[in-house]
Every structure is written in C-alpha cells, then in structure tokens.
Protein backbone atom coordinates (compact mmCIF):
# COMPACT_ATOMS: atom_id res chain seq x y z
CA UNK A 1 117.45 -58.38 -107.63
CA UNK A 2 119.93 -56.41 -106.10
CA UNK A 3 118.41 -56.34 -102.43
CA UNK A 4 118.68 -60.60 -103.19
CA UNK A 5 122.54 -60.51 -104.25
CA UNK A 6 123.09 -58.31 -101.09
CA UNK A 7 121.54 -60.39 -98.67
CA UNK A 8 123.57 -63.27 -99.90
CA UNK A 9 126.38 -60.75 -99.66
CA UNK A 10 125.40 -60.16 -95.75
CA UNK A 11 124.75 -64.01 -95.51
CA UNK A 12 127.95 -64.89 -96.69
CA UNK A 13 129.60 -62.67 -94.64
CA UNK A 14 127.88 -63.99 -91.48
CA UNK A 15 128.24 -67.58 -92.15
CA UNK A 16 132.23 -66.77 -92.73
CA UNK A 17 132.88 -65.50 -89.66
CA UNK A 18 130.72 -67.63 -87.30
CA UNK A 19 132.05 -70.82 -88.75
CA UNK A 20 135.56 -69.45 -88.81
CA UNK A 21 134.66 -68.26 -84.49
CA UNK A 22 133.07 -71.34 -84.12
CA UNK A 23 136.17 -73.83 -85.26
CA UNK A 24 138.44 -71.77 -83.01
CA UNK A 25 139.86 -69.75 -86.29
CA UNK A 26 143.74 -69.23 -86.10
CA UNK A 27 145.42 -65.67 -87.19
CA UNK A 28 148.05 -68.35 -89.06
CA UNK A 29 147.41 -70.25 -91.69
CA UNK A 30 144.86 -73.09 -92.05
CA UNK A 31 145.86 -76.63 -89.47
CA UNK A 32 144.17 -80.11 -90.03
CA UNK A 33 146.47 -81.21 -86.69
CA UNK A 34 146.44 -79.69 -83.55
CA UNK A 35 149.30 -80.43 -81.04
CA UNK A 36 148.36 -81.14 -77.62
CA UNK A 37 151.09 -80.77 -74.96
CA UNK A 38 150.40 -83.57 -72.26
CA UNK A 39 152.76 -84.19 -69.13
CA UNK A 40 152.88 -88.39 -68.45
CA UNK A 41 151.75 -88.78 -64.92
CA UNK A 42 154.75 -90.96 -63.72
CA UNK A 43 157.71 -89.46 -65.11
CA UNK A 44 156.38 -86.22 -65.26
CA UNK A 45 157.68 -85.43 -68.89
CA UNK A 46 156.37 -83.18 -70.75
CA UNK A 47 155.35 -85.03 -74.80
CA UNK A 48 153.35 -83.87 -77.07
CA UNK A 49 150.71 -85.42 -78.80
CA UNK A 50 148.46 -84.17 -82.44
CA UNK A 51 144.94 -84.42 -82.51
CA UNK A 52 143.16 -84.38 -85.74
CA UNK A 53 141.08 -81.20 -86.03
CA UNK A 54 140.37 -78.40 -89.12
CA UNK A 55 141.27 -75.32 -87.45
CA UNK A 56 140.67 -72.52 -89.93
CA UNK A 57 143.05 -69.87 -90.59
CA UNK A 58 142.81 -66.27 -91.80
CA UNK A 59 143.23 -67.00 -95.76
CA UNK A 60 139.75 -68.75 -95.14
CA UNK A 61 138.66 -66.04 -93.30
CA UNK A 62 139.80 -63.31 -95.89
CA UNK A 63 138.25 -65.68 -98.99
CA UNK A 64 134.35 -65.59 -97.43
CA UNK A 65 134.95 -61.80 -96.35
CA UNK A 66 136.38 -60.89 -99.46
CA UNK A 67 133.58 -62.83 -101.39
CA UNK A 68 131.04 -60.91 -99.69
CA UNK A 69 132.44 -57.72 -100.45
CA UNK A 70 133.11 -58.38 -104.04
CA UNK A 71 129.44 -59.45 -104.07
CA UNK A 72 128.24 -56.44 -102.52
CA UNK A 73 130.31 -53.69 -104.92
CA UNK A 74 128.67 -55.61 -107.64
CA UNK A 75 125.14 -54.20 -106.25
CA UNK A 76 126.86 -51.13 -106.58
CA UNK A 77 127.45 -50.76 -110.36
CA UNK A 78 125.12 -48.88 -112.28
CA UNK A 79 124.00 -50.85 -115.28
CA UNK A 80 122.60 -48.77 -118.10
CA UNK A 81 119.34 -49.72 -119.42
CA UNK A 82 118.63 -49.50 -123.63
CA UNK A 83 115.48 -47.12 -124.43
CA UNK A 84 113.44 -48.47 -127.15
CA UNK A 85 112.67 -46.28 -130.01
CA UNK A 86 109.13 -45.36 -131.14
C-alpha cells in the first residue's frame, strides 16, 4: 500500500511540474491574459494587445509539489498494528 501512495506521490509530483514547464509557468502569480506588445507597421507605435492564455504561476506550482510531499511523509508514519490475544 505504501509503495502505491508513493508512486502517486512521485506521479503527482511529475505531472506538477511538467504541466506547470509545459504552460510556460510564471515565478508570479497565476495569468488567464497575456499581454502582447505589437509595434503597428505604419505609424510605428508601439500598443499592446492581451491574448487569452492560462499561464500558471508558482502558488500552482507549490500546491502539486506540496501535495506530493504531504503524500509522501504520510508513507512515512509508522502505524502500530493491535496483537490479538490467545
């Protein structure tokens, strides 16, 4: 049981950081816009425009690590076991 609980543990873990890699994860916090700086080709001003994008930030990264971790210390704890009595 507890080499099952790790693994999900280790899973967990994984999947965290390669979806947080993966969406371009942001040391900030969490962005459902992204601004795009674009420069109009006749004027040559700079604007900016948003694009609608989930960029995730480090509280979602420190929520799947953390949730690993907590899993794994649970593997850790000795449970005692009752004896039956003749």
């Amino acid at each position: 049981m507890r080499s099952v609980i790790r693994g999900f543990a280790l899973l967990l873990f994984v999947l965290t950081l390669g979806v947080w890699f993966s969406l371009g994860g942001s040391m900030g916090w969490t962005k459902t816009s992204v601004e795009l700086k674009k420069v109009d080709p006749v004027t040559e001003i700079e604007y900016v425009e948003y694009q609608n994008r989930f960029v995730p930030g480090v509280e979602v990264l420190a929520l799947g690590v953390s949730g690993a971790v907590i899993l794994f210390a649970l593997t850790l704890i000795q449970i005692p076991t009752r004896t039956s009595k003749p």
